[in-house]
Protein backbone atom coordinates (compact mmCIF):
# COMPACT_ATOMS: atom_id res chain seq x y z
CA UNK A 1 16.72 -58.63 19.40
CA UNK A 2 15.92 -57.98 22.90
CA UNK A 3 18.81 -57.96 25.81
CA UNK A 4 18.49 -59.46 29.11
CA UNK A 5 18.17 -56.70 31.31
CA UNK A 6 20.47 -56.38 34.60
CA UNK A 7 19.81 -52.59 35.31
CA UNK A 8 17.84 -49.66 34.20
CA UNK A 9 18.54 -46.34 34.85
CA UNK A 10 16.56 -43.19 34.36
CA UNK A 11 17.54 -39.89 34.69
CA UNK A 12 15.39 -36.18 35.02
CA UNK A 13 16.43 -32.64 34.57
CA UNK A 14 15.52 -29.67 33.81
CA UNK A 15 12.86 -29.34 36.38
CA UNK A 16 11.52 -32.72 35.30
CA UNK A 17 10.87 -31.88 32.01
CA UNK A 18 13.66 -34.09 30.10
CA UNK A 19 14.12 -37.60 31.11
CA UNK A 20 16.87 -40.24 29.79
CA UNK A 21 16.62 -44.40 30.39
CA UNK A 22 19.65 -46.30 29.72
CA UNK A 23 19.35 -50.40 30.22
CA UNK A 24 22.30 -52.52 30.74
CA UNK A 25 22.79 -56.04 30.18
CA UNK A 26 25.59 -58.13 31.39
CA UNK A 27 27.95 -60.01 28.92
CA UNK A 28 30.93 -61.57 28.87
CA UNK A 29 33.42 -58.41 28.34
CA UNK A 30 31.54 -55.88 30.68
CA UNK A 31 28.13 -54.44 30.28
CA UNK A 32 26.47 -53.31 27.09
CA UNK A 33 24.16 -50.88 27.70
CA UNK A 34 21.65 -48.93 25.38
CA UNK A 35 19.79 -45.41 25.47
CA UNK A 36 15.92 -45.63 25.68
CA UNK A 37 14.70 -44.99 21.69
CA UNK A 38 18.37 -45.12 20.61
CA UNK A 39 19.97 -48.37 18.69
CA UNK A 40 23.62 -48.01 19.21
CA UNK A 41 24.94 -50.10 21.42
CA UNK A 42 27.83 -49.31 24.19
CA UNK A 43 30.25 -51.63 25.47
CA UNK A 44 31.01 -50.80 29.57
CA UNK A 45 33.53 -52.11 31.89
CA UNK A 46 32.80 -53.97 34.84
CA UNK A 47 33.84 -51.37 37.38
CA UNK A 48 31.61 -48.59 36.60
CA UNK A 49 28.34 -50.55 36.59
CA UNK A 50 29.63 -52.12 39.95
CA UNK A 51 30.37 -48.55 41.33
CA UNK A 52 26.58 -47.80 40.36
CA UNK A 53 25.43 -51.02 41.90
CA UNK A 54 27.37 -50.76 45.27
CA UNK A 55 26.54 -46.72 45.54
CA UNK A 56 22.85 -47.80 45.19
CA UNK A 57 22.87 -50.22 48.35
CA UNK A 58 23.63 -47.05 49.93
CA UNK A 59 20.02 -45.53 49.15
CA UNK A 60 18.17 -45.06 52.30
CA UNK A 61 14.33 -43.88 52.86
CA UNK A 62 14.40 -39.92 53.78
CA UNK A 63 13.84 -39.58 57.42
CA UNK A 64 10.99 -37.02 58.36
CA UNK A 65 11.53 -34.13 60.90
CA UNK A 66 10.22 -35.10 64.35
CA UNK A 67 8.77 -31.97 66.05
């Protein structure tokens, strides 16, 4: 079955050569969230998706160099 989906993340490294996507989905105890390809499921607490979701409001456009 699918889940809802609240928030997607997605990760590279190594140069951009390896990439990881989690998705989390909002449920009554916390967030359960899943690995792109992967079927366990992960049970995570409130806080730490909040932490991600306030720290992103904090994402701002790169200002260029004026010359």
């Amino acid at each position: 079955d699918a889940l809802p989906i609240s928030l997607t993340v997605s990760v590279w490294w190594n140069d951009n050569k390896r990439t990881d996507k989690a998705e989390f989905s909002k449920s009554n105890d916390g967030y359960i969230a899943r690995r792109d390809n992967e079927p366990a499921l992960y049970l995570i607490d409130n806080k730490a998706i909040d932490d991600i979701l306030e720290a992103n409001k904090a994402i701002k456009p790169a200002v260029s160099a004026k010359k």
